[in-house]
C-alpha atoms as a PDB file:
ATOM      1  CA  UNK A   1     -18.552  26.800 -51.039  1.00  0.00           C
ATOM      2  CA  UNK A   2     -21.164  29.676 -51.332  1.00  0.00           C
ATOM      3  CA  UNK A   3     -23.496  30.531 -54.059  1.00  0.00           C
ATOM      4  CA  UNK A   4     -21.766  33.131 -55.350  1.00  0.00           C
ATOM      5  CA  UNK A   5     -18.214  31.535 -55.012  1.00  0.00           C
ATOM      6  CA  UNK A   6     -20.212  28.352 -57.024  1.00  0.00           C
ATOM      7  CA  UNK A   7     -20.862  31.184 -59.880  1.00  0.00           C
ATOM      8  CA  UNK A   8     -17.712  32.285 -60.234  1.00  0.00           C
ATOM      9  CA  UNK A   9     -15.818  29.092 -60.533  1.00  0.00           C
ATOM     10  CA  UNK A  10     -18.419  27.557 -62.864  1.00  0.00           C
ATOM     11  CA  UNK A  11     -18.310  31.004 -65.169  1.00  0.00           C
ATOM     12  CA  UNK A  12     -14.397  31.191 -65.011  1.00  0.00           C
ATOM     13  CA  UNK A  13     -14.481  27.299 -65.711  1.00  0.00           C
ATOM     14  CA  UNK A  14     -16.389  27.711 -68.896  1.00  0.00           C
ATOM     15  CA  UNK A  15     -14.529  30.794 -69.730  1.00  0.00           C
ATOM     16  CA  UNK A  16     -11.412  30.432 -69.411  1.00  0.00           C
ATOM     17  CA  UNK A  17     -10.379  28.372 -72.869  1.00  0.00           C
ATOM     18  CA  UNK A  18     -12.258  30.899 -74.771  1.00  0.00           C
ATOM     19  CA  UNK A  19     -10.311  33.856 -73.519  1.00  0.00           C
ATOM     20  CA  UNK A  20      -6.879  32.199 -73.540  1.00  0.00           C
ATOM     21  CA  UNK A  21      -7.722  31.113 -77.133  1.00  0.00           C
ATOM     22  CA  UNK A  22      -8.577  35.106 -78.211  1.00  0.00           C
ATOM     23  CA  UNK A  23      -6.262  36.857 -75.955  1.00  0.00           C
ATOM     24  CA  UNK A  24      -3.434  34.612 -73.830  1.00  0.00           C
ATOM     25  CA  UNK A  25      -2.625  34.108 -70.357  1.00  0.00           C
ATOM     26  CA  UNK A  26      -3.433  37.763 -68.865  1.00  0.00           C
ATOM     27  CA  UNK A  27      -7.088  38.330 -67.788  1.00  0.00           C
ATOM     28  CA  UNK A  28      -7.144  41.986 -67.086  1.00  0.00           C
ATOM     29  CA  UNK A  29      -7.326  45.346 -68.516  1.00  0.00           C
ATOM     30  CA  UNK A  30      -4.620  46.844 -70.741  1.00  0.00           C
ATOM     31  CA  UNK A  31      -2.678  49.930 -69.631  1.00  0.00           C
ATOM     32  CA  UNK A  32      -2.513  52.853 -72.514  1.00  0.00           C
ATOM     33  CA  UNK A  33      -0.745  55.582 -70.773  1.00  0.00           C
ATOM     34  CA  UNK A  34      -1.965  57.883 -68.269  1.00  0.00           C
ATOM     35  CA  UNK A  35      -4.457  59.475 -70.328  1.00  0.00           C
ATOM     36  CA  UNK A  36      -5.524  56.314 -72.289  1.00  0.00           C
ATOM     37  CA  UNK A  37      -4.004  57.562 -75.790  1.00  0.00           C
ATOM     38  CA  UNK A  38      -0.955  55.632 -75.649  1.00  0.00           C
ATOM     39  CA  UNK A  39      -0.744  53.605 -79.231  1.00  0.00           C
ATOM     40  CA  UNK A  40       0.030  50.094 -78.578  1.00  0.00           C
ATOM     41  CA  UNK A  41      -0.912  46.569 -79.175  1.00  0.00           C
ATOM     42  CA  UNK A  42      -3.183  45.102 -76.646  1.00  0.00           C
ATOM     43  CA  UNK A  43      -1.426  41.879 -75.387  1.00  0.00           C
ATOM     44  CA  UNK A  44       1.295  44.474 -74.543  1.00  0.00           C
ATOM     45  CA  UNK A  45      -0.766  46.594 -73.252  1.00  0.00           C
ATOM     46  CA  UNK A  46      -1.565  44.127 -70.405  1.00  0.00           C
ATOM     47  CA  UNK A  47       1.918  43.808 -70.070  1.00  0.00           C
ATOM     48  CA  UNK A  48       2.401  47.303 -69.424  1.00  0.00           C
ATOM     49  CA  UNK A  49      -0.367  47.202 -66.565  1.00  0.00           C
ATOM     50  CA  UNK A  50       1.360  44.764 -64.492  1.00  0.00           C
ATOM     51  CA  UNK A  51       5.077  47.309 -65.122  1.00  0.00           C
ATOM     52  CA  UNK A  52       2.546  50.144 -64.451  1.00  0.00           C
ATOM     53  CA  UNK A  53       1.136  49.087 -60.803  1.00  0.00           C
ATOM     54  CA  UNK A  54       4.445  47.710 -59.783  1.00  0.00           C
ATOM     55  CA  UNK A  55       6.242  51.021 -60.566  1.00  0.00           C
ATOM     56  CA  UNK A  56       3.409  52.976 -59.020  1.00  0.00           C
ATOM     57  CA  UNK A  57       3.144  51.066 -55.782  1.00  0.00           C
ATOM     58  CA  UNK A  58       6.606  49.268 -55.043  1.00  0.00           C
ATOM     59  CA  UNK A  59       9.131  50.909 -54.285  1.00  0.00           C
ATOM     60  CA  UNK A  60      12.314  50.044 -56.720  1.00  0.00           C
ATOM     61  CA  UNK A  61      14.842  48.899 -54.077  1.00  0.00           C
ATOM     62  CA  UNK A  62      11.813  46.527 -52.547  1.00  0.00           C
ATOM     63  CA  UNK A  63      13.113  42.607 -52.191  1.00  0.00           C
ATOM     64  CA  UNK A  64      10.751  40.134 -53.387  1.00  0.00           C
ATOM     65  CA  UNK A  65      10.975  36.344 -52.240  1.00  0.00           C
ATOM     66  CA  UNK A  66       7.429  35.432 -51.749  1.00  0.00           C
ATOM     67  CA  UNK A  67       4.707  36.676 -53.501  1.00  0.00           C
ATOM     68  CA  UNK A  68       1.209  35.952 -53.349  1.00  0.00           C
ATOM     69  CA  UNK A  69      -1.264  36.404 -56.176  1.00  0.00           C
ATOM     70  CA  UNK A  70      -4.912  36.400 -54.799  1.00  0.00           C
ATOM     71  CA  UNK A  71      -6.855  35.423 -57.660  1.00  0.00           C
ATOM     72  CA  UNK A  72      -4.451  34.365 -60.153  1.00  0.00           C
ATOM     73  CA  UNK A  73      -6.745  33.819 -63.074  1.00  0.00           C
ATOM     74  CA  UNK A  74      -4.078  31.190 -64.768  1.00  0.00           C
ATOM     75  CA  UNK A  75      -0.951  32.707 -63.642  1.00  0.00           C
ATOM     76  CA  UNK A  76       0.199  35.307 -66.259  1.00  0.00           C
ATOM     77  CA  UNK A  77       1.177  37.863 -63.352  1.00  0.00           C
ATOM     78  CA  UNK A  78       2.345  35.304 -61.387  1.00  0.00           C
ATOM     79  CA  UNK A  79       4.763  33.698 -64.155  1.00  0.00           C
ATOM     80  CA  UNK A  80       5.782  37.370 -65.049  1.00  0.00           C
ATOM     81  CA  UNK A  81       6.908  38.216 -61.428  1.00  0.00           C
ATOM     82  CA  UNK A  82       8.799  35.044 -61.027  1.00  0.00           C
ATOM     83  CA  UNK A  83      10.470  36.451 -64.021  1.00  0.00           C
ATOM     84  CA  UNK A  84      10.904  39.487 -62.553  1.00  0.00           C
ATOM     85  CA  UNK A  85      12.190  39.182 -59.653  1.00  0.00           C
ATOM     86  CA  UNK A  86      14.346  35.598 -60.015  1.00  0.00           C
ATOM     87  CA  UNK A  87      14.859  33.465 -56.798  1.00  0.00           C
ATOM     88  CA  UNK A  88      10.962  34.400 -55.635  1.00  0.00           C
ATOM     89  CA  UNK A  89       8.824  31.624 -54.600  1.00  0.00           C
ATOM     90  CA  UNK A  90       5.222  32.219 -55.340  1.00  0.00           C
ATOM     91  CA  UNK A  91       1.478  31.276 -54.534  1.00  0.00           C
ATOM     92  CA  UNK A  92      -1.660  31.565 -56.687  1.00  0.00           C
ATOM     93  CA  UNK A  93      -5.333  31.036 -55.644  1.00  0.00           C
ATOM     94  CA  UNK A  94      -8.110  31.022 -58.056  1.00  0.00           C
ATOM     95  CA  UNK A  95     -11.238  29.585 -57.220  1.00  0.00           C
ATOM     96  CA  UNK A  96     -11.474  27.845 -61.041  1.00  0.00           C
ATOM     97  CA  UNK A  97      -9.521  24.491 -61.064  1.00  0.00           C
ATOM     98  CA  UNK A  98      -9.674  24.654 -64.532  1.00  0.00           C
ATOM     99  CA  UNK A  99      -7.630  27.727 -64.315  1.00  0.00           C
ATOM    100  CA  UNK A 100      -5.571  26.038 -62.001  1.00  0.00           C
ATOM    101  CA  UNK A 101      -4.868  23.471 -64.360  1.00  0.00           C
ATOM    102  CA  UNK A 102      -4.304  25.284 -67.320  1.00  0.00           C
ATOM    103  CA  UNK A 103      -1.906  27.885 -65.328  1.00  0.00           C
ATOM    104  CA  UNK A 104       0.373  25.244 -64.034  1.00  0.00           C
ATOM    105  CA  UNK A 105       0.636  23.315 -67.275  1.00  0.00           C
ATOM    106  CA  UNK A 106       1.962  27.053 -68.231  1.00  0.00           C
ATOM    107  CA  UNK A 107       4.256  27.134 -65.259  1.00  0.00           C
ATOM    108  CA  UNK A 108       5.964  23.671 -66.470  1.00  0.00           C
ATOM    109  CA  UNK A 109       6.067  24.857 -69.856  1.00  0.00           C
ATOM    110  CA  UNK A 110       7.987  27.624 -68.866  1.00  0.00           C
ATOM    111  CA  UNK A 111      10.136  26.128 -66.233  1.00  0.00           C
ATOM    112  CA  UNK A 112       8.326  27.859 -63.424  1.00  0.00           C
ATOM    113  CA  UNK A 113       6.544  24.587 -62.011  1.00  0.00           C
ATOM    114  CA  UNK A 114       9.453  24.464 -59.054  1.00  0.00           C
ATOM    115  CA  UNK A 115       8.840  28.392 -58.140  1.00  0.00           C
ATOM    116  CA  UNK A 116       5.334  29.254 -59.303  1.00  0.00           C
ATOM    117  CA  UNK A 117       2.274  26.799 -58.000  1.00  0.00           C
ATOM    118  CA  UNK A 118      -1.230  27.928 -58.707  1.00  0.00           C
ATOM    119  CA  UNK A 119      -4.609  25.986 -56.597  1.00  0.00           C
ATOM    120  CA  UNK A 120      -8.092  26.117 -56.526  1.00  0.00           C
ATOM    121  CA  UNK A 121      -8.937  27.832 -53.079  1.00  0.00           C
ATOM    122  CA  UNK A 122     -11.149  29.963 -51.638  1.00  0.00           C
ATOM    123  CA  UNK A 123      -8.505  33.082 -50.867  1.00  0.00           C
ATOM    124  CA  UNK A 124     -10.248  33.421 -47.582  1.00  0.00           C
ATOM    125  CA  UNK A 125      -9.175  30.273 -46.651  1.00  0.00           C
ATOM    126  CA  UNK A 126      -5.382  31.071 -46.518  1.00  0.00           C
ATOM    127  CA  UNK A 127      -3.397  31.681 -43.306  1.00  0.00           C
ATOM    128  CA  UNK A 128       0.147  32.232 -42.082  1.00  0.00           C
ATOM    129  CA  UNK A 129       0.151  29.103 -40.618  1.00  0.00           C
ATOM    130  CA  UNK A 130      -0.817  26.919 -44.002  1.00  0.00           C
ATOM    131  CA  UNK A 131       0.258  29.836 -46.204  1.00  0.00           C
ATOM    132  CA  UNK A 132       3.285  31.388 -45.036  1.00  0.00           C
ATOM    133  CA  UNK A 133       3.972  35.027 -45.379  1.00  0.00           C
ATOM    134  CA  UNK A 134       4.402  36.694 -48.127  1.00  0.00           C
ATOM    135  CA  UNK A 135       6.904  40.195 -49.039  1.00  0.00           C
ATOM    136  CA  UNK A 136       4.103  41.105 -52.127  1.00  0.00           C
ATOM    137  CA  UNK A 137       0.560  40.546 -52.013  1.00  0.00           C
ATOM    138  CA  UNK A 138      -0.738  40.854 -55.648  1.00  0.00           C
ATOM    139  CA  UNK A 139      -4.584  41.030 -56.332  1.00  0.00           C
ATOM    140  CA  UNK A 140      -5.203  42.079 -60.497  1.00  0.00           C
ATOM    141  CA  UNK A 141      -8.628  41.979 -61.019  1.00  0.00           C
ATOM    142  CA  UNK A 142     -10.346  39.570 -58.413  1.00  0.00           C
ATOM    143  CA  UNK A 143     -11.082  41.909 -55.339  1.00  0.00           C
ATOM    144  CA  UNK A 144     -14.380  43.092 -56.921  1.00  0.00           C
ATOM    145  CA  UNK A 145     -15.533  39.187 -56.730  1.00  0.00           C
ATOM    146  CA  UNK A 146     -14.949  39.242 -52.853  1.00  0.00           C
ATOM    147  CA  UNK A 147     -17.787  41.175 -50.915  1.00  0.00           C
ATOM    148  CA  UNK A 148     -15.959  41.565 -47.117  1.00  0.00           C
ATOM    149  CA  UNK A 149     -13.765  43.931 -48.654  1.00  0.00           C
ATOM    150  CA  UNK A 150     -12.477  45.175 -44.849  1.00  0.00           C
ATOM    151  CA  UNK A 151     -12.275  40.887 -44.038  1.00  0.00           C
ATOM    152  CA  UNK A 152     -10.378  40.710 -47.160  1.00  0.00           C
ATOM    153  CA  UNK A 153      -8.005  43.612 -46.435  1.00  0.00           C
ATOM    154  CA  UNK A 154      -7.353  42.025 -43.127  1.00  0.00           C
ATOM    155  CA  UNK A 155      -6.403  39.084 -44.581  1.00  0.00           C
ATOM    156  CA  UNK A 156      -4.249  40.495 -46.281  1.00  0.00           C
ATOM    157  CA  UNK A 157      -2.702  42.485 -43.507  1.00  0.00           C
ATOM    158  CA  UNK A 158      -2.102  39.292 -41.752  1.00  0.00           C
ATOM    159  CA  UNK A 159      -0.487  37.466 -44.450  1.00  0.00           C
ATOM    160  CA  UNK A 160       1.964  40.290 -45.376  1.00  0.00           C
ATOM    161  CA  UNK A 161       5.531  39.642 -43.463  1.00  0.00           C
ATOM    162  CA  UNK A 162       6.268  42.897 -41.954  1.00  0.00           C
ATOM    163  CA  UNK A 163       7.821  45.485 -44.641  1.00  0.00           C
ATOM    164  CA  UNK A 164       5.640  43.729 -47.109  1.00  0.00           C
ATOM    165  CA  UNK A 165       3.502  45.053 -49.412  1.00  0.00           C
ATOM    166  CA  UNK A 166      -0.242  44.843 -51.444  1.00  0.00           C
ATOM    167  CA  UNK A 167      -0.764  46.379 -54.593  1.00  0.00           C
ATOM    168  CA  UNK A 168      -4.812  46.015 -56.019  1.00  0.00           C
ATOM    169  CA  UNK A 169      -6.412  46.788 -58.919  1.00  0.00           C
ATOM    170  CA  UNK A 170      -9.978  46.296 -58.716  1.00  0.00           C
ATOM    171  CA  UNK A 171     -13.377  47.785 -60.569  1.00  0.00           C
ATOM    172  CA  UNK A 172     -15.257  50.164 -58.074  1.00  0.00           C
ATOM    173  CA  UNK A 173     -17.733  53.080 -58.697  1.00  0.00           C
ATOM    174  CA  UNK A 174     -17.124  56.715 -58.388  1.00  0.00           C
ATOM    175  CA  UNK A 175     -17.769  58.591 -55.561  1.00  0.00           C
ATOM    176  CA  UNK A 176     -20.984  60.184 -54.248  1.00  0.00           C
ATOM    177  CA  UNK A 177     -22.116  62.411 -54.511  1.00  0.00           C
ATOM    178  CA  UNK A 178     -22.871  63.483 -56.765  1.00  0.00           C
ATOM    179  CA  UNK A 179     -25.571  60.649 -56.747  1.00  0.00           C
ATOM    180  CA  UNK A 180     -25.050  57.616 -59.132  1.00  0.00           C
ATOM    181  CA  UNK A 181     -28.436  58.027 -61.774  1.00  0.00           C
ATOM    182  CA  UNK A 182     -31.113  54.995 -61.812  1.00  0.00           C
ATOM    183  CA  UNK A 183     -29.314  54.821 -65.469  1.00  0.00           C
ATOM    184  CA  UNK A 184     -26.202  54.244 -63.587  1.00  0.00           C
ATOM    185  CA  UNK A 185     -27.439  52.062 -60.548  1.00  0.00           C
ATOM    186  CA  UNK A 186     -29.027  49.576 -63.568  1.00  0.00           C
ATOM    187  CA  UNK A 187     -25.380  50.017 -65.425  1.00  0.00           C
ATOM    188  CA  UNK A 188     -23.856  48.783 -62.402  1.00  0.00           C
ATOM    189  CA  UNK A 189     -26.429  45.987 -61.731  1.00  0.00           C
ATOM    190  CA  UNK A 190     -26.110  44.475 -65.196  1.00  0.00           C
ATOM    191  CA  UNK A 191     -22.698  44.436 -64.597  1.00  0.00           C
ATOM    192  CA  UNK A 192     -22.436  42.844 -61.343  1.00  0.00           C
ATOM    193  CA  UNK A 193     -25.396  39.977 -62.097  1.00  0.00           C
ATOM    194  CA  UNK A 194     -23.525  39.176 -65.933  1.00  0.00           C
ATOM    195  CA  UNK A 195     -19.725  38.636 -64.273  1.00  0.00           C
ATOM    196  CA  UNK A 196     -20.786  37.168 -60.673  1.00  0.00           C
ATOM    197  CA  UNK A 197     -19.845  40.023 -58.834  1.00  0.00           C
ATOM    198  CA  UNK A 198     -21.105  41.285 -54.924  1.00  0.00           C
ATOM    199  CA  UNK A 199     -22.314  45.195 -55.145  1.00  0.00           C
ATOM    200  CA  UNK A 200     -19.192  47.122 -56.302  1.00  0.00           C
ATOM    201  CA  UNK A 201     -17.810  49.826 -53.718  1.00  0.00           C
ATOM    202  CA  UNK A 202     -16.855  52.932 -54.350  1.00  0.00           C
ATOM    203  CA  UNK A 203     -12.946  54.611 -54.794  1.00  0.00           C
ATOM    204  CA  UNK A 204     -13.379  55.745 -51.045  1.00  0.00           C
ATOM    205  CA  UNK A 205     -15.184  53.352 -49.610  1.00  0.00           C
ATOM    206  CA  UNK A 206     -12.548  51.018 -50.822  1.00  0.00           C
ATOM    207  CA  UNK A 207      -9.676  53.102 -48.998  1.00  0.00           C
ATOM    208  CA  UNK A 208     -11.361  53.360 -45.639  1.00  0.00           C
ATOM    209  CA  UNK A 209     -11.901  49.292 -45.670  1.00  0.00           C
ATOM    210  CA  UNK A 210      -8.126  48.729 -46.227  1.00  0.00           C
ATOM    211  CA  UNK A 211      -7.421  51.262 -43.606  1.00  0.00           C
ATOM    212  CA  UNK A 212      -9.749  50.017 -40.948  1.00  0.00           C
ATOM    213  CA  UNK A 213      -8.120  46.634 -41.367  1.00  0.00           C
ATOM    214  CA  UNK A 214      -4.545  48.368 -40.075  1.00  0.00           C
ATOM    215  CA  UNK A 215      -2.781  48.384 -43.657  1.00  0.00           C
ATOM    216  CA  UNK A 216      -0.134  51.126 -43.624  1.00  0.00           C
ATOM    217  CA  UNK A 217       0.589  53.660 -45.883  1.00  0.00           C
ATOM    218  CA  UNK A 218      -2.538  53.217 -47.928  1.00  0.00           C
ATOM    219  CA  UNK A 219      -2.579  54.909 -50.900  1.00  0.00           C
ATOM    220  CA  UNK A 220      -5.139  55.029 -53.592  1.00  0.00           C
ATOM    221  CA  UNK A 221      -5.760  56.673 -57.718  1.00  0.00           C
ATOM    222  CA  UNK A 222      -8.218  56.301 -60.101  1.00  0.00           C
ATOM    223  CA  UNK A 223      -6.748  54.609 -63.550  1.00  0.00           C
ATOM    224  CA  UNK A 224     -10.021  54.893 -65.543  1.00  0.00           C
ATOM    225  CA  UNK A 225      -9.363  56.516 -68.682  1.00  0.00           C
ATOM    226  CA  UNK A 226      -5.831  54.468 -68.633  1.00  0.00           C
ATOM    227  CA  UNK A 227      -7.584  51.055 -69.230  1.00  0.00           C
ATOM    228  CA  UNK A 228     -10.543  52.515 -70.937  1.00  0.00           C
ATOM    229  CA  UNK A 229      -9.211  51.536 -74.721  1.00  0.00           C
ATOM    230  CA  UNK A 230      -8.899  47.705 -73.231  1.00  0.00           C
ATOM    231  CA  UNK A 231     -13.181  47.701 -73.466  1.00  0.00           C
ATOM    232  CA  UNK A 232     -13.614  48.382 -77.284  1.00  0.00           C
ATOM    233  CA  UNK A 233     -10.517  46.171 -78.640  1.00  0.00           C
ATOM    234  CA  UNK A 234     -12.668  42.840 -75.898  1.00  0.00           C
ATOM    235  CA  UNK A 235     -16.048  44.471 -77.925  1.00  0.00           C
ATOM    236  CA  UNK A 236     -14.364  43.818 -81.584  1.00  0.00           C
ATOM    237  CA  UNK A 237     -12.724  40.752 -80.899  1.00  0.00           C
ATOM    238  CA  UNK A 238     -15.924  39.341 -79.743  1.00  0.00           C
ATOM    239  CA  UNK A 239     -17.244  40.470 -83.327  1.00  0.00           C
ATOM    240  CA  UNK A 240     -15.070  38.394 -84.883  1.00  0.00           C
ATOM    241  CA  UNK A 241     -16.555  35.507 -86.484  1.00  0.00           C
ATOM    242  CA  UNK A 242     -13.541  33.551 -85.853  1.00  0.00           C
ATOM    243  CA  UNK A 243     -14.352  33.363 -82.343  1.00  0.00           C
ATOM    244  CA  UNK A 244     -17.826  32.717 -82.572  1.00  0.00           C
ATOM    245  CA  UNK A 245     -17.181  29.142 -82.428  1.00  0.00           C
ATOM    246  CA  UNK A 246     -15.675  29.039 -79.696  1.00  0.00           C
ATOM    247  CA  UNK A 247     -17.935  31.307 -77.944  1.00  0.00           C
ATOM    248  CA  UNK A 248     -21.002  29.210 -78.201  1.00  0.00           C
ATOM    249  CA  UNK A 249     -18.675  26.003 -76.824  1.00  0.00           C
ATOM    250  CA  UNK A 250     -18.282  27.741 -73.876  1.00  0.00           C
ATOM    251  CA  UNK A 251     -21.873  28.246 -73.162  1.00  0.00           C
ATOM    252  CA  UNK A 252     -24.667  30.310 -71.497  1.00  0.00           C
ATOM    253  CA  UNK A 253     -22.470  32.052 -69.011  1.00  0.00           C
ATOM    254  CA  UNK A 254     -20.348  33.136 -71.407  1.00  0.00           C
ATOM    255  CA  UNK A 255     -22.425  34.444 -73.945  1.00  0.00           C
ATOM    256  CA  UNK A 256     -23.424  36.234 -70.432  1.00  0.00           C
ATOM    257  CA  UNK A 257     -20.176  37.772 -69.811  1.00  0.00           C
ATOM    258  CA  UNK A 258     -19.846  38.681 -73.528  1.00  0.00           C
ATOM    259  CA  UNK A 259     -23.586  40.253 -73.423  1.00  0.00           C
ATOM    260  CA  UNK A 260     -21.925  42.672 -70.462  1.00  0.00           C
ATOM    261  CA  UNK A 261     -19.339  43.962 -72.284  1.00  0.00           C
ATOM    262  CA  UNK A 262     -21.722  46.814 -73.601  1.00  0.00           C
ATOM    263  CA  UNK A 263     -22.610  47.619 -69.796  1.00  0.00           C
ATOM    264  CA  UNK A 264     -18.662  48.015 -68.991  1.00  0.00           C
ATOM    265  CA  UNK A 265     -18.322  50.211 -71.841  1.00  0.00           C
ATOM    266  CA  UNK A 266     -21.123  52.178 -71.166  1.00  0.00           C
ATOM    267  CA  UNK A 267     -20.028  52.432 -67.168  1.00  0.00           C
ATOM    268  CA  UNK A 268     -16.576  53.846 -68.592  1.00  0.00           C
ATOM    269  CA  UNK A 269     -18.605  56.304 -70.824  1.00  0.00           C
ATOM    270  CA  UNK A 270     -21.159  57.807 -67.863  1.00  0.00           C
ATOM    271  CA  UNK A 271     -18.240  57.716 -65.092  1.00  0.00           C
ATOM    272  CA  UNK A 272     -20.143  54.508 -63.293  1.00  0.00           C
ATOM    273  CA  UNK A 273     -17.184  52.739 -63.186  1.00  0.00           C
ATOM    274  CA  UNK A 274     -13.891  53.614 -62.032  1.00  0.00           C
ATOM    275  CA  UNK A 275     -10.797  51.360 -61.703  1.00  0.00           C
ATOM    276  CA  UNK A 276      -9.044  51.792 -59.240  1.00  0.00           C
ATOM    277  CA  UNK A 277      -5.482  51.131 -57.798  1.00  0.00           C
ATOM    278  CA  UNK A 278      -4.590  50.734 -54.034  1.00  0.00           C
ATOM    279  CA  UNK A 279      -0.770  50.156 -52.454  1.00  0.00           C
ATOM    280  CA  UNK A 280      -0.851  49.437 -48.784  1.00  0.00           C
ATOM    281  CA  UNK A 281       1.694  47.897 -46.398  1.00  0.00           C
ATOM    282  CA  UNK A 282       1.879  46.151 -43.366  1.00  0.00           C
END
């Protein structure tokens, strides 16, 4: 295992009971409407992301038997698409065996353990000959942690059966130009050094990697001011001095991660950072 891939698992290892003891099972942003001024809880809210990119980027009549979920955190999209769609089989990978763990004592607890199985892998490992092939390839939140972004969108390609399809959300920055400020370019660093992440690409750049690899249809928006609200409810629960326990259990790389919640919120703010949304088929 690499440096970096050493990073993550050790700061999603220590992080992981913190965050499922403030906010539950799903580790991503919260959808609030197109515009961001939907009024809703936040837990829901996260709910509403995962019903958001699959209406966006699947189309309604698609059949889903296997799905892949390329870094699964501890399984909350996995469990909910097993729900979803009932009779699918499906595969996570996280890099955190802690996560592992935790996500397939969830699976048993729910009843999932014979249809759901989460492991600690690097996703680059995978192939269709230890893997299978799957109809959905779901990746909420991990791609910015993966550096080959073409390699990864290759991988991809070659573990979708044909017909199938990918649906991403992943952190990016906007498009130049115009030019991302030194204000910016430090935003951006802060960010990617606190959370373990490889220089983030931009909306474009991100496109014209998934379409180099020979995905199909690729299709991409910017969701930015839909998730936006997500960054100040994470800010105030982290102000909560009931979770300050728990925050200094988890330790330095945590206190890290919490420490670059100010630089997400200020990336929103400037335009640094865009989230972005990509369908693409094989």
């Amino acid at each position: 295992m690499d440096e970096l891939n050493e990073r993550i698992r050790d700061f999603y290892d220590q992080s992981t009971p913190l965050w499922l003891d403030t906010w539950g099972e799903q580790m991503h942003h919260g959808y609030y409407g197109p515009d961001g001024k939907r009024k809703v809880g936040h837990r829901q809210a996260q709910i509403d992301m995962i019903e958001a990119l699959l209406e966006w980027g699947l189309p309604p009549e698609a059949e889903v038997e296997r799905f892949l979920d390329a870094g699964c955190g501890v399984g909350g999209s996995s469990r909910y698409l097993a729900q979803k769609y009932p009779g699918a089989h499906g595969l996570g990978v996280t890099l955190s065996p802690v996560q592992a763990h935790r996500g397939n004592a969830f699976n048993r607890r729910e009843g999932l353990s014979d249809r759901v199985n989460l492991i600690a892998k690097d996703v680059y490992e995978l192939t269709p000959e230890t893997s299978g092939r799957f109809d959905l390839i779901w990746s909420m939140e991990s791609a910015e942690h993966m550096e080959d972004k073409e390699g990864l969108f290759r991988l991809f390609q070659g573990l979708l059966r044909p017909g199938g399809r990918l649906l991403m959300a992943t952190w990016c920055h906007r498009d130049e130009p115009p030019y991302l400020s030194p204000s910016d370019q430090y935003t951006l660093h802060q960010i990617c050094e606190l959370y373990h992440l490889p220089p983030l690409v931009s909306l474009s750049e991100l496109e014209a990697a998934a379409t180099a690899a020979g995905l199909t249809h690729v299709r991409m928006d910017d969701w930015s001011a839909a998730v936006e609200p997500f960054w100040g409810a994470v800010i105030r629960s982290g102000l909560d001095p009931r979770n300050w326990p728990g925050l200094l259990r988890a330790g330095q790389g945590t206190l890290a991660g919490a420490w670059a919640m100010k630089y997400m919120r200020r990336g929103f703010a400037s335009g640094a950072i865009r989230y972005g949304v990509l369908s693409a088929g094989r």
